[in-house]
Protein backbone atom coordinates (compact mmCIF):
# COMPACT_ATOMS: atom_id res chain seq x y z
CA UNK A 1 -132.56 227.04 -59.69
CA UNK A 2 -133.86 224.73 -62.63
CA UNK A 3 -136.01 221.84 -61.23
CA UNK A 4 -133.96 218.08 -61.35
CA UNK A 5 -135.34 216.05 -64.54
CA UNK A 6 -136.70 219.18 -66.30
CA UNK A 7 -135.52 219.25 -69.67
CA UNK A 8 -132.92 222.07 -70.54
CA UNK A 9 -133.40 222.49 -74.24
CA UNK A 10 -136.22 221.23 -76.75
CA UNK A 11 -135.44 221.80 -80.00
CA UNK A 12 -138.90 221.15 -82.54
CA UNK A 13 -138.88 220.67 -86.20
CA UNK A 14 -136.74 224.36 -86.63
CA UNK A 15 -135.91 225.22 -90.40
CA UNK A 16 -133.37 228.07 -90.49
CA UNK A 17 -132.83 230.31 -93.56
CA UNK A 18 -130.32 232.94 -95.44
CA UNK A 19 -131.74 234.25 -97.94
CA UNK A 20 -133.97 232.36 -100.16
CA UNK A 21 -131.55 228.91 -98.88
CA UNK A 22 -132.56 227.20 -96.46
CA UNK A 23 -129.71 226.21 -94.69
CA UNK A 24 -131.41 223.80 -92.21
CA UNK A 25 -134.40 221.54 -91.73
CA UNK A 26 -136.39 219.54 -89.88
CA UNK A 27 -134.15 219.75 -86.94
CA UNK A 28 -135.19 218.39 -83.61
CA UNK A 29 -134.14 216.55 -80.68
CA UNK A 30 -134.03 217.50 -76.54
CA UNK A 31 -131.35 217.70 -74.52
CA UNK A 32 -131.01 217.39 -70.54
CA UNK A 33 -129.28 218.37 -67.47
CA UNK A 34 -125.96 216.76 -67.30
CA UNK A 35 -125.54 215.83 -70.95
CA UNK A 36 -122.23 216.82 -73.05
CA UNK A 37 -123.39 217.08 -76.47
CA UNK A 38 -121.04 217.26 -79.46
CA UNK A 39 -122.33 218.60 -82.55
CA UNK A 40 -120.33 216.92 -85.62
CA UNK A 41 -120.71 216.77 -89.30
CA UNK A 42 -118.56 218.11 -92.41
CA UNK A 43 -117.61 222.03 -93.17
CA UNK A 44 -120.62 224.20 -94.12
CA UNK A 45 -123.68 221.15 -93.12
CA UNK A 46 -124.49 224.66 -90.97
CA UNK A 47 -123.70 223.44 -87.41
CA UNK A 48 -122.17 226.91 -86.43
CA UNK A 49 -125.80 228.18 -87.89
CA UNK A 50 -127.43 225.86 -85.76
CA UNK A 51 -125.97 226.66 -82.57
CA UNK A 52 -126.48 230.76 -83.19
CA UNK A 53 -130.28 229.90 -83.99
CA UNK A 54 -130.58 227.60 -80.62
CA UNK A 55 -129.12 230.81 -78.97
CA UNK A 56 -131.61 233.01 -80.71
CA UNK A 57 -129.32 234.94 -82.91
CA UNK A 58 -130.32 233.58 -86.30
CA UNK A 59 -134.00 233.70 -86.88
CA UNK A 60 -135.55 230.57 -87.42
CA UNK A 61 -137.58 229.64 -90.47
CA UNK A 62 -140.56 227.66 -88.38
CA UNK A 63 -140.31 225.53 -85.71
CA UNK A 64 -139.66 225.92 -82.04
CA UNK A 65 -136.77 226.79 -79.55
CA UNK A 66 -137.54 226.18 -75.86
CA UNK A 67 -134.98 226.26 -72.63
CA UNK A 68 -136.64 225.05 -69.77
CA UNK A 69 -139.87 224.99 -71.05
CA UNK A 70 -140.31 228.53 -72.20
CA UNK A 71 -139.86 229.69 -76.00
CA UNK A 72 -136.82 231.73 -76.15
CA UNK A 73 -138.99 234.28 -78.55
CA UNK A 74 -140.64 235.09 -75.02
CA UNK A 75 -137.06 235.65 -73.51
CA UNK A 76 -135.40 238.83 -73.09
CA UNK A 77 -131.77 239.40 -73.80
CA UNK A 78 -130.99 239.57 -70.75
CA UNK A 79 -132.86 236.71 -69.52
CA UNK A 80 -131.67 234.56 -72.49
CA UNK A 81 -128.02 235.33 -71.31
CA UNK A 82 -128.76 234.34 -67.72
CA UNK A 83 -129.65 230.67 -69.44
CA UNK A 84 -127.60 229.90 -71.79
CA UNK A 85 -123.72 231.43 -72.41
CA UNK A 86 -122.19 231.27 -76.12
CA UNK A 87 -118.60 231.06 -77.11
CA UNK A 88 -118.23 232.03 -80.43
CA UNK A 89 -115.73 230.42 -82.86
CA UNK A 90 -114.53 233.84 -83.34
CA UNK A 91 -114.34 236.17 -80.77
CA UNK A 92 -112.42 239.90 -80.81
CA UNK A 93 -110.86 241.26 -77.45
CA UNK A 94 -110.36 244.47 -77.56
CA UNK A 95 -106.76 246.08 -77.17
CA UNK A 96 -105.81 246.24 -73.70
CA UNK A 97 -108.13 244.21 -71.54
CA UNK A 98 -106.71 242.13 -69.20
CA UNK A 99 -107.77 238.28 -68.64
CA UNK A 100 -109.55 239.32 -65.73
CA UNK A 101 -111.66 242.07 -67.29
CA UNK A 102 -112.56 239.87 -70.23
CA UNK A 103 -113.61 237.35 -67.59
CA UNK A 104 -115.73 240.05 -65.60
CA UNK A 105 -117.61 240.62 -68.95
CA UNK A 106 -119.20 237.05 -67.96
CA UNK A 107 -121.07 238.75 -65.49
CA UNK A 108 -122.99 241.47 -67.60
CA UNK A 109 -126.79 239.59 -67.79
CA UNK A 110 -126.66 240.23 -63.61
CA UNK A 111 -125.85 244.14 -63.66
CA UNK A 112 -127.99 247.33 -64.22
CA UNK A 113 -126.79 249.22 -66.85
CA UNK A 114 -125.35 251.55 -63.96
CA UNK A 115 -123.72 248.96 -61.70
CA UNK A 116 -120.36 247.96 -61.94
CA UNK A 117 -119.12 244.49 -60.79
CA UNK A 118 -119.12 243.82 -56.89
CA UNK A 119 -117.36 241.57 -54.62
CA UNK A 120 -119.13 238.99 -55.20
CA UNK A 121 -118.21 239.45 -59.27
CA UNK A 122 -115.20 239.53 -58.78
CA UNK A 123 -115.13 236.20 -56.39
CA UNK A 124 -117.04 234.18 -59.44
CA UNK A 125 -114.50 235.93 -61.93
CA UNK A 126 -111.56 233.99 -59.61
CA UNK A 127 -112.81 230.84 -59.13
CA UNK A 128 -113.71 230.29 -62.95
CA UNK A 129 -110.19 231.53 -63.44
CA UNK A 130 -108.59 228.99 -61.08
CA UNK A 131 -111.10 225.84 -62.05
CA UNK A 132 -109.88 226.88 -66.14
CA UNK A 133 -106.10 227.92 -64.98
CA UNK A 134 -105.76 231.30 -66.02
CA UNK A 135 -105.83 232.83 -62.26
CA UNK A 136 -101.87 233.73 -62.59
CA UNK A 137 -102.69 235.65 -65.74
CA UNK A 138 -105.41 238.04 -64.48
CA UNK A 139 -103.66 240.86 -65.02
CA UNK A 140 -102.07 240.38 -67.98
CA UNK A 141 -103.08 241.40 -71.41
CA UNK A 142 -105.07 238.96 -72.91
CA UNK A 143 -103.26 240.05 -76.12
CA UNK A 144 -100.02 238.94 -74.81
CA UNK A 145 -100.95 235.15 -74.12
CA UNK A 146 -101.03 232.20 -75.99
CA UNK A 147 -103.85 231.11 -78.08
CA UNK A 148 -104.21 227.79 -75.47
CA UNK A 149 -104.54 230.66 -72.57
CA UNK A 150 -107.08 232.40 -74.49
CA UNK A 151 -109.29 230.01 -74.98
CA UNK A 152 -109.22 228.99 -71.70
CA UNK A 153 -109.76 232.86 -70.13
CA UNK A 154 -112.91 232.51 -72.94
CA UNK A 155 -114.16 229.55 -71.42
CA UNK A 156 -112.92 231.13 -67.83
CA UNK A 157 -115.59 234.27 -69.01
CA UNK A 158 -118.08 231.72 -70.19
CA UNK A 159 -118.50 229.85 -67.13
CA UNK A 160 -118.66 233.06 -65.10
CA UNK A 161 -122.17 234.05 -66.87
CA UNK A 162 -122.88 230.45 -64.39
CA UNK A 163 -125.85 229.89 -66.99
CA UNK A 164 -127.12 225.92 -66.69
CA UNK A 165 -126.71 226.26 -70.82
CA UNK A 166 -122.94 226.31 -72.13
CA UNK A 167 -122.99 226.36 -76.35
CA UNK A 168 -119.34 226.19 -77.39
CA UNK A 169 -118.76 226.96 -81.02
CA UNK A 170 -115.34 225.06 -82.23
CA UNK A 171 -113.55 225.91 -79.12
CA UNK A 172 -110.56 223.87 -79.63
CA UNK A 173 -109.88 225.21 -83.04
CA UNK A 174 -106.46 225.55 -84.03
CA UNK A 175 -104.99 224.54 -80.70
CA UNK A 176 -102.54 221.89 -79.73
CA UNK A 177 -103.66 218.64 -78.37
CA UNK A 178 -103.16 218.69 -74.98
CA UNK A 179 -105.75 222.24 -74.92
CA UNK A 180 -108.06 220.63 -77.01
CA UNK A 181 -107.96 217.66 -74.24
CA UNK A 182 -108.07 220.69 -71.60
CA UNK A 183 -111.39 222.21 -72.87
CA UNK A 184 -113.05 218.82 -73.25
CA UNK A 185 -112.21 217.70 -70.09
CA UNK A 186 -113.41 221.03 -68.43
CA UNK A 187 -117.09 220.52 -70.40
CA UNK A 188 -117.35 216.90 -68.77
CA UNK A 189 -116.46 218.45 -65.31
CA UNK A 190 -119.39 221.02 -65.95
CA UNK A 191 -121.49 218.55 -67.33
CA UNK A 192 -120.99 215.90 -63.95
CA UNK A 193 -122.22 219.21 -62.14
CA UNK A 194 -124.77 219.26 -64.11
CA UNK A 195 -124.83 221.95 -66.41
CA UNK A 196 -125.84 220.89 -69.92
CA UNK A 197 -122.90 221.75 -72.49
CA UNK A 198 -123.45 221.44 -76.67
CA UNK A 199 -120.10 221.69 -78.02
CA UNK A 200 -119.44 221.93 -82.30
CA UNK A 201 -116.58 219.87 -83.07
CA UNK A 202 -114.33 219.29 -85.85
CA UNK A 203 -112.15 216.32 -84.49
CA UNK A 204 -114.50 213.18 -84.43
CA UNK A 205 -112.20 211.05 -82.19
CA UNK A 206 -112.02 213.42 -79.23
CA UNK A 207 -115.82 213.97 -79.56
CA UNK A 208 -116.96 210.28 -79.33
CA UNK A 209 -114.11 210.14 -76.43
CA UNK A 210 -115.81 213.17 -74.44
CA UNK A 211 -119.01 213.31 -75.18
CA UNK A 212 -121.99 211.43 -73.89
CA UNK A 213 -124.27 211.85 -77.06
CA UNK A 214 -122.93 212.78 -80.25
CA UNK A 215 -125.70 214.69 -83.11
CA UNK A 216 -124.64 214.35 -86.92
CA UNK A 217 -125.57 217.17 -89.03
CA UNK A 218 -125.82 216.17 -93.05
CA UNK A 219 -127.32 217.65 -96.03
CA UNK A 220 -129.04 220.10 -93.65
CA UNK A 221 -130.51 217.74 -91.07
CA UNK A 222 -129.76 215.56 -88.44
CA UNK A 223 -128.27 211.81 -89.71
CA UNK A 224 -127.87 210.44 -86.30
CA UNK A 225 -128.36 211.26 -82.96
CA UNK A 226 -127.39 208.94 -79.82
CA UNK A 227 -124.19 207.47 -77.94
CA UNK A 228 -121.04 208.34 -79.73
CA UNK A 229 -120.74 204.74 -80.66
CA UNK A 230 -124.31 204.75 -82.10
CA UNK A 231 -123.96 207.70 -84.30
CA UNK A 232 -120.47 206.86 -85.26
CA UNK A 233 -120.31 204.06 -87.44
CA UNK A 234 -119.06 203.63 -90.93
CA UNK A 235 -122.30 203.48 -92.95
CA UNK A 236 -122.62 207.19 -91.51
CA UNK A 237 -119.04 208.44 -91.77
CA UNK A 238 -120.01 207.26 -95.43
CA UNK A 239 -122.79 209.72 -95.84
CA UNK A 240 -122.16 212.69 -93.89
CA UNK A 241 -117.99 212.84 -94.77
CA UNK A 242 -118.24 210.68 -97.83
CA UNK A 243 -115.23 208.60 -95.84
CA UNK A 244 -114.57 205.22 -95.97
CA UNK A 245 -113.72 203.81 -92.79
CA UNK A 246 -113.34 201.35 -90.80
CA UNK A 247 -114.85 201.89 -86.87
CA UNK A 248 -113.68 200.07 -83.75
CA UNK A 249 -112.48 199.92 -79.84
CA UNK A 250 -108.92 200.43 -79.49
CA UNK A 251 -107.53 198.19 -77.46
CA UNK A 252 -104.92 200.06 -76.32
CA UNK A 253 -106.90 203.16 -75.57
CA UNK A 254 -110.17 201.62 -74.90
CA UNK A 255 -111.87 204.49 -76.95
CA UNK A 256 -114.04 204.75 -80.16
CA UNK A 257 -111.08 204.63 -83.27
CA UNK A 258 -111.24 205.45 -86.55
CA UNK A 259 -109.41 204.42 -89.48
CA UNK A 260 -110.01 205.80 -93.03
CA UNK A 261 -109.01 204.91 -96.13
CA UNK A 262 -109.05 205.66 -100.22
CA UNK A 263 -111.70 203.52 -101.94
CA UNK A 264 -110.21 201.11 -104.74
CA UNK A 265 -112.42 200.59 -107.38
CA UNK A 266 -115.42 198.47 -107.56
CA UNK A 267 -114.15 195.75 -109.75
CA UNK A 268 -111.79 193.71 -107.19
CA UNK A 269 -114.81 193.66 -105.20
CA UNK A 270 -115.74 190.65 -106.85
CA UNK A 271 -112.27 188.97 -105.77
CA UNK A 272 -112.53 186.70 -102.37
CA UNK A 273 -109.34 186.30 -100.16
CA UNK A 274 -109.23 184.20 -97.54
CA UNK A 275 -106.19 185.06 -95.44
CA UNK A 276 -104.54 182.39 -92.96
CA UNK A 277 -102.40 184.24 -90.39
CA UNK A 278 -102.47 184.51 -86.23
CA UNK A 279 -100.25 185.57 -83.81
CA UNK A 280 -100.43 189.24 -85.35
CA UNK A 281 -98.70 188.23 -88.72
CA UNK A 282 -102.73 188.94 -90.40
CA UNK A 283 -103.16 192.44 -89.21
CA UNK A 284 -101.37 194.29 -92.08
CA UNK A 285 -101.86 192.07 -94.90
CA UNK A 286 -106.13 192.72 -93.37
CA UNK A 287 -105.63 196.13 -93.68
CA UNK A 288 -104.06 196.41 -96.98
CA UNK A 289 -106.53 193.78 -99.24
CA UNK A 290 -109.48 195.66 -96.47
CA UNK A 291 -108.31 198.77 -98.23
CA UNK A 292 -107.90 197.61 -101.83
CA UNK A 293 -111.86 196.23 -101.51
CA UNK A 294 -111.46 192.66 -101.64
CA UNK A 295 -114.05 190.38 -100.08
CA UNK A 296 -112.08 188.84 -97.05
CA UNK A 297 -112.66 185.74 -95.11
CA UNK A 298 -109.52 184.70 -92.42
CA UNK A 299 -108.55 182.40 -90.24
CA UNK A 300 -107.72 180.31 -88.01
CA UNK A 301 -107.18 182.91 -85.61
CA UNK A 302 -107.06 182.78 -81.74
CA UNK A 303 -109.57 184.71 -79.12
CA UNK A 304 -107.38 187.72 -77.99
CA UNK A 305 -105.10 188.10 -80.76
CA UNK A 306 -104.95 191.45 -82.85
CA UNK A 307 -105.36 189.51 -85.95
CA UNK A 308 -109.32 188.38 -84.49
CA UNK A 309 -109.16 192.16 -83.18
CA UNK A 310 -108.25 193.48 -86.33
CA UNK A 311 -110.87 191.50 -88.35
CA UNK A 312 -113.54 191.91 -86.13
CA UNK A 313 -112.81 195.78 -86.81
CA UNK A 314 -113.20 195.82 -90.36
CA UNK A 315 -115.95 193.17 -90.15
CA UNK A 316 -113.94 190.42 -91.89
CA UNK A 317 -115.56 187.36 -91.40
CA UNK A 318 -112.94 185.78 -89.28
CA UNK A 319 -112.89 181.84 -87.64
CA UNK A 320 -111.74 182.79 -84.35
CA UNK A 321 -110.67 179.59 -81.92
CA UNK A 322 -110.08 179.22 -78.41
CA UNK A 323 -106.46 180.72 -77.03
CA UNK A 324 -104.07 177.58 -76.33
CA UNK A 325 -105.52 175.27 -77.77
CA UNK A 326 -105.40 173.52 -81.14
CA UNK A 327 -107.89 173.81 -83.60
CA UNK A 328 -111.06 172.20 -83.69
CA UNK A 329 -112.21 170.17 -86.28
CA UNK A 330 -115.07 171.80 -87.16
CA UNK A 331 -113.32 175.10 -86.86
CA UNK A 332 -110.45 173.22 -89.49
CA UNK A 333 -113.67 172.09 -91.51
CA UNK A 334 -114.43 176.08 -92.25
CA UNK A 335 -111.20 177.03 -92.47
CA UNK A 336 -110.92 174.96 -95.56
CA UNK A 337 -114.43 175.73 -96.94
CA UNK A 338 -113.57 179.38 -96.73
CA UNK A 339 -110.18 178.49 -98.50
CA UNK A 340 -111.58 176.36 -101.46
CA UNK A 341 -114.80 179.76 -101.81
CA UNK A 342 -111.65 182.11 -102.27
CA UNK A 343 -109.90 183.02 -105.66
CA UNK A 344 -106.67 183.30 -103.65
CA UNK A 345 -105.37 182.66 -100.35
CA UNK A 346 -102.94 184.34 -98.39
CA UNK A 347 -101.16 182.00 -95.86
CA UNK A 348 -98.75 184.77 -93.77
CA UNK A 349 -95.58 184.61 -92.15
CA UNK A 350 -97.03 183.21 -89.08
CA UNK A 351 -95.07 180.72 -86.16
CA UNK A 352 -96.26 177.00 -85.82
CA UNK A 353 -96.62 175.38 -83.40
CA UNK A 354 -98.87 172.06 -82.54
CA UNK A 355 -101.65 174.35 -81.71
CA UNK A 356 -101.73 175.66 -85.10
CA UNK A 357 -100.33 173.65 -87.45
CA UNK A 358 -103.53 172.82 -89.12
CA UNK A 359 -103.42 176.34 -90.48
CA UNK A 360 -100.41 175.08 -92.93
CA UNK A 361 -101.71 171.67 -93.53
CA UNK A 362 -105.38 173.91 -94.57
CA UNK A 363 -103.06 175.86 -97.44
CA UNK A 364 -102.65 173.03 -99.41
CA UNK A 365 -106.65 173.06 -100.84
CA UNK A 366 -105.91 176.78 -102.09
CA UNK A 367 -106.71 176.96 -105.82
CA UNK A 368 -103.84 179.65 -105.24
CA UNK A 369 -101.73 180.89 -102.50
CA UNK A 370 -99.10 183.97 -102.01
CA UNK A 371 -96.69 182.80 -98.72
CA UNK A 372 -95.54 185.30 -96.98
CA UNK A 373 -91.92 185.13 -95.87
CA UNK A 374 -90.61 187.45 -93.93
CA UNK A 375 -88.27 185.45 -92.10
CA UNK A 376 -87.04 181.59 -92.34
CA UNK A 377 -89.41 179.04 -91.63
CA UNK A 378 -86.76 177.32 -89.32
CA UNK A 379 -87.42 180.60 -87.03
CA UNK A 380 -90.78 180.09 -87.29
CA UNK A 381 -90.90 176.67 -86.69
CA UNK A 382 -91.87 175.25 -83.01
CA UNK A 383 -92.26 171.87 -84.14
CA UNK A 384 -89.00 170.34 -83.98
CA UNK A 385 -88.49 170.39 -87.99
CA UNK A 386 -92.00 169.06 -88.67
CA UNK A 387 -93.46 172.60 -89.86
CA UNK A 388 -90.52 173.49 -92.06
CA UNK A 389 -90.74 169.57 -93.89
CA UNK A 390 -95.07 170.47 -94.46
CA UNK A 391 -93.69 174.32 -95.83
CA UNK A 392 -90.73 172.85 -98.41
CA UNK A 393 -93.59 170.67 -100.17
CA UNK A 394 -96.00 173.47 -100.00
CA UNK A 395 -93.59 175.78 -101.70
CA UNK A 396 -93.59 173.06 -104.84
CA UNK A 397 -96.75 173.35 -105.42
CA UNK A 398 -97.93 174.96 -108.50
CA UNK A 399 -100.30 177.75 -107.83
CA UNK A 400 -97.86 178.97 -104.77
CA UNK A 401 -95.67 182.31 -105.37
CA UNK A 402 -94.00 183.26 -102.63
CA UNK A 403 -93.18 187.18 -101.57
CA UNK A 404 -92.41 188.91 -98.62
CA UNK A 405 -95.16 191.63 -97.10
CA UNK A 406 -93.13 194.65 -98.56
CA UNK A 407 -93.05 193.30 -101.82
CA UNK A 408 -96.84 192.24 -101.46
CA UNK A 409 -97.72 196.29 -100.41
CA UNK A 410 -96.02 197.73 -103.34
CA UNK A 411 -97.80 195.67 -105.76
CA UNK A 412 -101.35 196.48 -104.44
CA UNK A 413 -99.94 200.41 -104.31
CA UNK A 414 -98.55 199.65 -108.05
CA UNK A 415 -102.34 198.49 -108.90
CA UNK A 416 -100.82 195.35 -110.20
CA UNK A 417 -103.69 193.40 -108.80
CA UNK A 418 -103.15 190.51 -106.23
CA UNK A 419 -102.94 188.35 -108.90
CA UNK A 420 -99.23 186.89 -109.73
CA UNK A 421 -100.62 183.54 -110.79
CA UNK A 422 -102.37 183.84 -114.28
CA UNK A 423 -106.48 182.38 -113.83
């Protein structure tokens, strides 16, 4: 039995090597009993390299591996294996052998070479094949199942080495969703028992939803290394993937989400756009100008509605009033500062009603304003006709054009610019 608190794997300043390339550097961190670690980063950073070299399979360079105190260079084989179990990303059955014989093979670092597996073997075998649900398949060739089934009778074979250790190379690979759910969910089981599990995965989503510390290989090293939502933010997404993202809670899912994107070029950078909206009518015209690079400003929005949520996720700087009630004046104040900073304006196809009717009255300081119309401003209108009268003279105005939101989409897409009303 490992001792509570002791740390399960140290990890100091290791450089690995093929060849004359270094592959990877000054890698070091610790990890502990109970932690669920996901390794991330893009294709060929070396985080398959990584996890062979923590195992001892891939020589390291310099530096230091150490599980439970003790280097594993001063580890046999044997007592390596009863530490730590690996699951390969690739791993060959051999013609004929049944789920339960593949599972028994879990149980090789506790034999002499002459013993074959006892009772008691074949008891761990079962209850590994139960907790994974492969027991119904024991005897059947593990050729014959599905590649969800065989991952799971790998994991099932994995867990029946009963090492404290679990290194998991890409396990979900190629399988559907609802396994790749399965084999998470198994690690955090193990991990609540408080075995310590480092898992190399390709899908960041399910990694920051699993995992309880996330480490992000890049150029060779680690980038970041702490709670998923520490390590995954867009400034790093940026440098490890090259992605450009936008990173946020989803609402709906509670979890860490993800939404990436195609840069635009640099020069509409210098365009600002302050978009009025609320009541959800923002959240797509955000997304679009978010995506297109524009400098964004919006407003007046209310706490709790997905236009604040959306531009509080792309870290628009949003005026963001109370729910139910009308707008403040200083909130009013901003709303038309932001609108007279801003080249154009986008006032959406939002509802009035008293509560936010200062948001039309605002539009009228634009220098220049797109209106989107979607529908009628008599279905819009909760004012008892006073909205619509405020709209009609807004339309007269000079520097207003008026589209609706799929017209305003295919004219970013087109790369006409946002610009309908000559400067």
């Amino acid at each position: 039995m490992k001792k509570a608190g002791q740390v399960a794997l140290e990890v100091l300043n290791i450089a690995v090597a093929l060849g004359s390339k270094t592959i990877l550097h000054d890698i070091s961190f610790a990890a502990k009993p109970g932690e669920f670690i996901g390794i991330i980063g893009p294709n060929g950073v070396g985080k398959s390299t990584l996890l062979r070299s923590l195992r001892g399979m891939c020589a390291v360079a310099s530096g230091e591996v150490r599980m439970y105190g003790r280097p594993i260079l001063a580890m046999s084989e044997k007592e390596l294996a009863q530490h730590v179990a690996y699951m390969q990303q690739e791993v060959n059955v051999g013609f004929g052998f049944t789920a339960r014989e593949v599972v028994l093979t879990g149980r090789y670092p506790y034999l002499k070479w002459w013993q074959s597996e006892q009772k008691q073997d074949y008891a761990i075998a079962q209850k590994y094949m139960v907790f994974t649900g492969v027991d119904k398949l024991a005897e059947k060739p593990v050729q014959q199942v599905s590649g969800g089934e065989r991952q799971r009778i790998l994991l099932a074979k994995v867990l029946a080495q009963e090492t404290p250790l679990i290194f998991l190379d890409e396990p979900t690979a190629s399988l559907d969703l609802v396994y790749q759910e399965e084999i998470f969910r198994y690690c955090r089981i193990m991990c609540q028992e408080g075995k310590t599990v480092l898992i190399i995965a390709h899908d960041i989503k399910q990694a920051a939803k699993f995992c309880s510390r996330l480490i992000l290989l890049a150029d060779g090293t680690v980038l970041a290394d702490g709670k998923p939502q520490e390590v995954i933010t867009k400034e790093n997404l940026e440098k490890a993937y090259g992605l450009h993202s936008a990173v946020f809670i989803n609402k709906v899912t509670g979890n860490l989400d993800i939404h990436t994107y195609e840069a635009a070029g640099t020069t509409t950078r210098q365009r600002a756009v302050h978009v009025i909206g609320g009541g959800g009518s923002a959240g797509k015209i955000l997304r679009l100008l978010y995506e297109s690079a524009y400098t964004l400003s919006g407003g007046v929005f209310q706490q709790g509605d997905t236009d604040a949520d959306i531009a509080l996720a792309f870290g628009i700087a949003a005026i963001v009033g109370q729910p139910f009630c009308e707008i403040e004046k200083i909130q009013a104040k901003e709303n038309r500062e932001k609108i007279l900073a801003a080249d154009f304006t986008v006032l959406c196809n939002l509802c009035y009603g008293q509560q936010n009717f200062d948001n039309l009255e605002a539009a009228f300081v634009a220098r220049k304003l797109i209106v989107i119309e979607d529908t009628p401003i008599e279905e819009r209108d909760y004012t008892g006709g006073k909205a619509t009268t405020v709209y009609r003279n807004l339309l007269k105005l000079q520097q207003v054009v008026v589209m609706n939101s799929q017209q305003f989409a295919e004219q970013l897409a087109a790369g006409e610019g946002f610009y309908p009303v000559p400067d």
